[in-house]
N, C-alpha and C. Protein backbone atom coordinates (compact mmCIF):
# COMPACT_ATOMS: atom_id res chain seq x y z
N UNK A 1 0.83 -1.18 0.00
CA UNK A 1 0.00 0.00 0.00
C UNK A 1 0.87 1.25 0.00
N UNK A 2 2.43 0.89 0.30
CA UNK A 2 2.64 2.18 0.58
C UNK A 2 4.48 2.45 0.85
N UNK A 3 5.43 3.23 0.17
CA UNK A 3 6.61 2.60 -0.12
C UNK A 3 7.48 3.35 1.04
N UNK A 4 7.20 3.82 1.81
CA UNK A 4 7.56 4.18 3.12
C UNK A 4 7.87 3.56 4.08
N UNK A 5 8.30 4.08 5.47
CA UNK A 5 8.36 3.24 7.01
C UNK A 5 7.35 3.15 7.34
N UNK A 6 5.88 3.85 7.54
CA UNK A 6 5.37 4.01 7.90
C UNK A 6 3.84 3.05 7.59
N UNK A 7 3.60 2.22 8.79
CA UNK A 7 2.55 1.20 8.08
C UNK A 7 1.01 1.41 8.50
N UNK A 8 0.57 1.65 7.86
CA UNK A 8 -1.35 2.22 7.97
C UNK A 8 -2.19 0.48 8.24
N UNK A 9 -2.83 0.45 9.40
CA UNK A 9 -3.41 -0.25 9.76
C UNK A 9 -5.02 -0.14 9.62
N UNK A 10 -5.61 -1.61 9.42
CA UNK A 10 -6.84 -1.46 8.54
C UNK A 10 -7.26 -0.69 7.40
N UNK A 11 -6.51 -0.65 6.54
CA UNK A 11 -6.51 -0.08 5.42
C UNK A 11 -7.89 -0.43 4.59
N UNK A 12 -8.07 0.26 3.74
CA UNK A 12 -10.17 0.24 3.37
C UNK A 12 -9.60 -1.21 2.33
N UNK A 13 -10.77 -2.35 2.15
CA UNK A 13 -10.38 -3.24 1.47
C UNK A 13 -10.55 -3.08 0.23
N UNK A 14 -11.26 -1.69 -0.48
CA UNK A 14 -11.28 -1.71 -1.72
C UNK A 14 -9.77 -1.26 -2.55
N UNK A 15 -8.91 -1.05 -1.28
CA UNK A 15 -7.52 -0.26 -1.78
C UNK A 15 -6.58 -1.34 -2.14
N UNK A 16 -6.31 -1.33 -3.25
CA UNK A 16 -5.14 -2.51 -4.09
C UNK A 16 -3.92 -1.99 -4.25
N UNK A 17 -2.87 -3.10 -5.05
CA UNK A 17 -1.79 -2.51 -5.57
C UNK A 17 -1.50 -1.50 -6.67
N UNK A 18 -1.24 -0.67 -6.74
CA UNK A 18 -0.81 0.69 -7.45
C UNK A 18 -1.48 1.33 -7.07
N UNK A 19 -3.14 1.70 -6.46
CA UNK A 19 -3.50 2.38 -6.02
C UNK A 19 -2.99 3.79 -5.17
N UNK A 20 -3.56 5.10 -5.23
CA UNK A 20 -3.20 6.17 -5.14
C UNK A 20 -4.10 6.56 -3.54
N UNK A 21 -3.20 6.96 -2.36
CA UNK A 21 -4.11 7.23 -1.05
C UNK A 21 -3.59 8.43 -1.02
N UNK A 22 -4.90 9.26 -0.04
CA UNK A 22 -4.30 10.76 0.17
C UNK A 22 -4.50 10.46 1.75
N UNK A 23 -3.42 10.91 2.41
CA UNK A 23 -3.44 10.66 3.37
C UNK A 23 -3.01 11.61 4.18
N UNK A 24 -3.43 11.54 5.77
CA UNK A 24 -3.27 12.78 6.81
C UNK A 24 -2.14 11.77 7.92
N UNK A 25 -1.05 13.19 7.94
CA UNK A 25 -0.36 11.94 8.95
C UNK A 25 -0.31 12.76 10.10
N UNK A 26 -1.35 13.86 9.90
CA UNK A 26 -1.00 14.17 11.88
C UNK A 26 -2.39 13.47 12.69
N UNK A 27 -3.46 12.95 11.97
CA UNK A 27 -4.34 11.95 11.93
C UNK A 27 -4.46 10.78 11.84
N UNK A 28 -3.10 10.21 10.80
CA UNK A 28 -2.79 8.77 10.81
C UNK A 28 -4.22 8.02 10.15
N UNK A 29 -4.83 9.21 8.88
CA UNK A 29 -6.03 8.67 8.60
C UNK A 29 -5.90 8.40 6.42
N UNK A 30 -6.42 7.32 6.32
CA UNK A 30 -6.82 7.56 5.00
C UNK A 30 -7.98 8.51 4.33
N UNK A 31 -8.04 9.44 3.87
CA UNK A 31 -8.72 10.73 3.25
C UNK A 31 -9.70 10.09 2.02
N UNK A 32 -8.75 9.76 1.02
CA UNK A 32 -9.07 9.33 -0.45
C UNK A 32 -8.54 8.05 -1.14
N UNK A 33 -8.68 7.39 -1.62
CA UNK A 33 -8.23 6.70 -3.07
C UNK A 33 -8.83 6.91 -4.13
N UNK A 34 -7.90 6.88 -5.00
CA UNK A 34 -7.54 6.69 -6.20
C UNK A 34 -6.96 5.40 -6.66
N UNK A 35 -8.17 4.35 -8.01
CA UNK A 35 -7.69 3.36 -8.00
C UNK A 35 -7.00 3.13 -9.35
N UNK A 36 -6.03 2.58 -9.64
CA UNK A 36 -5.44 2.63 -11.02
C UNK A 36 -6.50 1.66 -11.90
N UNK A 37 -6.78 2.59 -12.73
CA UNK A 37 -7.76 2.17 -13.68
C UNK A 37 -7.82 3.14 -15.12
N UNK A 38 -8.44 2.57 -15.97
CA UNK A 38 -8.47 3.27 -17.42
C UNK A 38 -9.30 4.63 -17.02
N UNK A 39 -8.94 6.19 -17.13
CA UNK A 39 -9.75 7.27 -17.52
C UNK A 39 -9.07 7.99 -16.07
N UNK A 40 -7.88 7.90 -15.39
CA UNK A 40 -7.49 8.35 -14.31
C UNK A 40 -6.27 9.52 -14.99
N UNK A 41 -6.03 10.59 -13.83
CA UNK A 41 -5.19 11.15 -14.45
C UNK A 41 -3.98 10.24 -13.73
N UNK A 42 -2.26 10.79 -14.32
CA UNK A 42 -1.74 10.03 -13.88
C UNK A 42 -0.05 10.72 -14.06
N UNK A 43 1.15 10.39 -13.67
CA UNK A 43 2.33 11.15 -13.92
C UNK A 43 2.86 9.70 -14.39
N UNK A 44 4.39 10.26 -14.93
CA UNK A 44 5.35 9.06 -15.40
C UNK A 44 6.28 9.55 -14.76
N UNK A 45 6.71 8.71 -13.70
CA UNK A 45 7.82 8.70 -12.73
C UNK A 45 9.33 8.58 -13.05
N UNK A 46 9.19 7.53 -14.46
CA UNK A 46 10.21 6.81 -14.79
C UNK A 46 10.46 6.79 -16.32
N UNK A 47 11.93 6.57 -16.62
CA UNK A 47 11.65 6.23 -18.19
C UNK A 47 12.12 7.25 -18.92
N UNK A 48 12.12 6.87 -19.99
CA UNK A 48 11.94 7.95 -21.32
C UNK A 48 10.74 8.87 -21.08
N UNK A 49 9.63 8.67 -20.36
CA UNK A 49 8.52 9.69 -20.44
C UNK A 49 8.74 10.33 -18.87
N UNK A 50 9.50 10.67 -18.52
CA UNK A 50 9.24 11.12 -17.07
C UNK A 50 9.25 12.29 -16.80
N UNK A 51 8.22 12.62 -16.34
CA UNK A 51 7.98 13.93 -15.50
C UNK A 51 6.39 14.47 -16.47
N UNK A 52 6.04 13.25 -17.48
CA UNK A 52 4.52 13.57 -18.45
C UNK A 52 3.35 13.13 -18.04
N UNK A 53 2.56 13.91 -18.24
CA UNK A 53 1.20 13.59 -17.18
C UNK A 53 0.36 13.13 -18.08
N UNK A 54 -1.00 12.62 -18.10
CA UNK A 54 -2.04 12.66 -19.24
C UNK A 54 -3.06 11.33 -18.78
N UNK A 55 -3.66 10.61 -19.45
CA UNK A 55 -4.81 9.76 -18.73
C UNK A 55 -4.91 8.48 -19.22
N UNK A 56 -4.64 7.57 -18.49
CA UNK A 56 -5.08 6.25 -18.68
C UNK A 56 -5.78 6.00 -19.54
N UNK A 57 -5.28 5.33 -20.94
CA UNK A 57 -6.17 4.69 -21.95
C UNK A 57 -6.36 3.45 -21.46
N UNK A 58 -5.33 2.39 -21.32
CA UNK A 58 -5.33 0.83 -21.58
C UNK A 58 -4.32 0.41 -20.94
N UNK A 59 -4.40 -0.60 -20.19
CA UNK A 59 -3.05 -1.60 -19.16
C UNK A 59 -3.08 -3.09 -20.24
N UNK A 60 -2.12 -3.08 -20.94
CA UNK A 60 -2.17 -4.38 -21.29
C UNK A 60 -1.39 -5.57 -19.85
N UNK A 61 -1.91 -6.75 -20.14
CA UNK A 61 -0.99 -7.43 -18.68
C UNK A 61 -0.18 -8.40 -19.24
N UNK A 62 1.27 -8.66 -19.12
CA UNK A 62 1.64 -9.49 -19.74
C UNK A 62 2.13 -11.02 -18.47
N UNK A 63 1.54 -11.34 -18.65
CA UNK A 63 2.39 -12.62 -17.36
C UNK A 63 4.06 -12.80 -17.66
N UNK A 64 4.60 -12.73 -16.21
CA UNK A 64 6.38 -13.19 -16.94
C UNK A 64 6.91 -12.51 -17.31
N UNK A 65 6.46 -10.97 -17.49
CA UNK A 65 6.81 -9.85 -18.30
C UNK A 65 6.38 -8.51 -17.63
N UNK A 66 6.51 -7.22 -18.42
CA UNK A 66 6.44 -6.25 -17.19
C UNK A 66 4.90 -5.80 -18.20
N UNK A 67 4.01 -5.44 -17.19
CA UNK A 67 2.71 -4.35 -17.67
C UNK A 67 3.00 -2.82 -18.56
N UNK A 68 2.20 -2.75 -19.56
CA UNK A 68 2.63 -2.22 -20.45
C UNK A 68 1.12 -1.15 -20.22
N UNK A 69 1.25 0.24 -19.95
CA UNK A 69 0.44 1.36 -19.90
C UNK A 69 0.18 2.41 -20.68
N UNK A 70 -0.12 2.16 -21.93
CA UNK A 70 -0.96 3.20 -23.18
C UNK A 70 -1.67 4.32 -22.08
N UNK A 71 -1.04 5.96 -22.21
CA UNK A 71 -0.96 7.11 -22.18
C UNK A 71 -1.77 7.98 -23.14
N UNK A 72 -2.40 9.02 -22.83
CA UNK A 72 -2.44 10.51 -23.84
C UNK A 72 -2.78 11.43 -22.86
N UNK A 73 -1.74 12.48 -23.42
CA UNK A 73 -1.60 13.37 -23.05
C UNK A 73 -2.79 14.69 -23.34
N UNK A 74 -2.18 15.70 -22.72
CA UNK A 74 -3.68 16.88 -23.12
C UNK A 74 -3.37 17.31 -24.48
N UNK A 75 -2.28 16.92 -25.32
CA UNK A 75 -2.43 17.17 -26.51
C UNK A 75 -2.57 16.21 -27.84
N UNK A 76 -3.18 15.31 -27.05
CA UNK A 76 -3.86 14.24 -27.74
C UNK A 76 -2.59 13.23 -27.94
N UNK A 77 -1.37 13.33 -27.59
CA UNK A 77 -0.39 12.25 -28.25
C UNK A 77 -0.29 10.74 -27.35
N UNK A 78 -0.19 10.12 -27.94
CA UNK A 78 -0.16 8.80 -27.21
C UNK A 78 1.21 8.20 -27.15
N UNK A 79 1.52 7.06 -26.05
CA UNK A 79 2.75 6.77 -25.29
C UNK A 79 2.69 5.84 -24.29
N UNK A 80 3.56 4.98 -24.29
CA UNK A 80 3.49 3.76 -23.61
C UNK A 80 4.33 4.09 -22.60
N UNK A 81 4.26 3.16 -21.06
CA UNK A 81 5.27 2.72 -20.62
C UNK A 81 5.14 1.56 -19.53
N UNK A 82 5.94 1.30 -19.35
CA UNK A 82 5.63 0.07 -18.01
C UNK A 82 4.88 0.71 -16.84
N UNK A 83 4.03 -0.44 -16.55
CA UNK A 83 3.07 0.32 -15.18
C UNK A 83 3.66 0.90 -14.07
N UNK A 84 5.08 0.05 -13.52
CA UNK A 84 5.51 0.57 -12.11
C UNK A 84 6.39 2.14 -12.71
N UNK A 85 6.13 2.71 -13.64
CA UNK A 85 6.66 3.87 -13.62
C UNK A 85 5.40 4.85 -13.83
N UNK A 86 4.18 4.62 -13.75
CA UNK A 86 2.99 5.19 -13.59
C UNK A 86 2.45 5.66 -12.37
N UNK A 87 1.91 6.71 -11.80
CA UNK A 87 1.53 7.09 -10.61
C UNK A 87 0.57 8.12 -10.67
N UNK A 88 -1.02 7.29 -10.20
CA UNK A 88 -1.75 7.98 -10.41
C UNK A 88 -2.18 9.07 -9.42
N UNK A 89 -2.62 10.25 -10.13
CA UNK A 89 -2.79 11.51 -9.11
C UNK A 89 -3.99 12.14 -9.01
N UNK A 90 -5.03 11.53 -9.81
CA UNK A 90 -6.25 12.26 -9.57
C UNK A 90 -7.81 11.49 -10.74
N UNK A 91 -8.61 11.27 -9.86
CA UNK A 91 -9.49 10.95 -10.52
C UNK A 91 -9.90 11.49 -11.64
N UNK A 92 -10.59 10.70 -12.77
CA UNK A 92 -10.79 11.46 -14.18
C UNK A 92 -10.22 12.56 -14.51
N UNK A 93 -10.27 13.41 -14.96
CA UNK A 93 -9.14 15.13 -15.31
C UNK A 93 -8.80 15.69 -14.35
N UNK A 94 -9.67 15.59 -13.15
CA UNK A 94 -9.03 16.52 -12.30
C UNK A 94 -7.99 16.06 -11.48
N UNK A 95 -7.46 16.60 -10.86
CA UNK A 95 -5.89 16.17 -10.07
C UNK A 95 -5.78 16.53 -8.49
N UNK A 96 -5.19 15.84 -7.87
CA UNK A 96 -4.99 15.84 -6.34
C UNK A 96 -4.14 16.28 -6.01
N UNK A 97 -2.99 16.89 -6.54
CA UNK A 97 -2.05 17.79 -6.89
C UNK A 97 -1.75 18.64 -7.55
N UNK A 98 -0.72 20.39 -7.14
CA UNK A 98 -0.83 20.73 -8.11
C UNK A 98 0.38 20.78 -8.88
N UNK A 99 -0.20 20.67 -10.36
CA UNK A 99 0.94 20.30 -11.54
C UNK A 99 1.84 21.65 -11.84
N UNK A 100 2.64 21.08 -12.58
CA UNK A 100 4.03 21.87 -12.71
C UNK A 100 3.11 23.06 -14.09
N UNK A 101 4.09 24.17 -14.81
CA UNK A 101 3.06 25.27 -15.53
C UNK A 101 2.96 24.23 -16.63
N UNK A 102 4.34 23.54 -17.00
CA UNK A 102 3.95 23.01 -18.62
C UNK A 102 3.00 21.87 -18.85
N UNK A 103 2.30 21.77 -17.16
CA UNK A 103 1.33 20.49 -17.60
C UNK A 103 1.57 19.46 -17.91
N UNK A 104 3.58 18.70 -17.70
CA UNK A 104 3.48 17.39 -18.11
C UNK A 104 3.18 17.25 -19.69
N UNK A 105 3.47 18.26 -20.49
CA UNK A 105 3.52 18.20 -21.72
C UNK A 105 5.25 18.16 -22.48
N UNK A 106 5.33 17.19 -23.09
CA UNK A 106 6.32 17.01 -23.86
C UNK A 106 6.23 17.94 -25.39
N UNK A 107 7.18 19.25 -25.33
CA UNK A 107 7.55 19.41 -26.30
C UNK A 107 8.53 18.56 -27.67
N UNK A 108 8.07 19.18 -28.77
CA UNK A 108 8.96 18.71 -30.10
C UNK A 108 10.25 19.42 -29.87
N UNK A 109 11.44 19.15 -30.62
CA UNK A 109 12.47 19.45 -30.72
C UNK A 109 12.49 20.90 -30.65
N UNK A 110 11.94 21.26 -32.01
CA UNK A 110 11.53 22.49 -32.66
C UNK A 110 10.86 23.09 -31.58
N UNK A 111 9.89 22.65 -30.73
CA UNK A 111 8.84 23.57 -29.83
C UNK A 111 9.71 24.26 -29.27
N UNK A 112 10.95 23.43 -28.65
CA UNK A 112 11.78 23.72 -27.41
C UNK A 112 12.43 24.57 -27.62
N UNK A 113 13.54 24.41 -29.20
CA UNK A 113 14.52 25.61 -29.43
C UNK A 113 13.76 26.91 -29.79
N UNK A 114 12.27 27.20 -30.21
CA UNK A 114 11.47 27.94 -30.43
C UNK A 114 11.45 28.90 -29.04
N UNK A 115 10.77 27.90 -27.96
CA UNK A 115 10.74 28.66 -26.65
C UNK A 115 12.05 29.44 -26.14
N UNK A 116 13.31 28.40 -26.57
CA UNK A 116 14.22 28.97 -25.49
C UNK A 116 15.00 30.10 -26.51
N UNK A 117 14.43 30.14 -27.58
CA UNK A 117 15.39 31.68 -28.55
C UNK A 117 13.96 32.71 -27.84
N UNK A 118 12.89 32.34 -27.83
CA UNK A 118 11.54 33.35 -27.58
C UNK A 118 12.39 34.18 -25.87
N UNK A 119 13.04 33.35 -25.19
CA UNK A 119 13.55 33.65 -23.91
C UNK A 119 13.82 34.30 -23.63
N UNK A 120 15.20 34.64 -24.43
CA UNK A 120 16.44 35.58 -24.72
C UNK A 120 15.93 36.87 -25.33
């Protein structure tokens, strides 16, 4: 439930693995979940896509092999990656955190050198 020292007792039984808790620790209480599922928002922790936000299309499962997590972003682009580098942050669009300005959007090459001459 939870990759810390800290171990939460009676935890709600609808709460699984990858699942997302918001939690109070001067309460020592569970608040919320968030369950990993298709239409969630979500960050990429890990990887070639890390630090990109966007929403759960599809978990393929592979047995013997690692879970494979089809992405799109708010600008419609799509992107895979393994599940344990997925971390979900907020039910359907809205978010339980707040996001960085660029939104977890991956610029093009071109977008980038565009922005950073616009800078100067």
């Amino acid at each position: 439930i939870q990759s810390g020292p800290r171990t939460i007792r009676y935890p709600d039984p609808a709460i699984g693995v990858n699942d997302t808790i918001k939690f109070d620790f001067v309460a020592s209480k569970i608040h919320d979940h968030v369950k990993f599922e298709h239409g969630n928002k979500c960050m990429i922790t890990g990887g070639a896509n890390l630090g990109r936000i966007g929403i759960v299309e599809n978990r393929e499962k592979h047995p013997g092999a690692f879970d494979i997590v089809h992405i799109r972003d708010a600008r419609g682009q799509k992107f895979a990656t393994r599940a344990y580098n997925v971390f979900i942050i907020g039910k359907g669009n809205s978010s339980l955190v707040k996001l960085p300005t660029n939104a977890g959007i991956k610029l093009s090459v071109i977008e980038e050198r565009d922005r950073n001459l616009n800078r100067k």
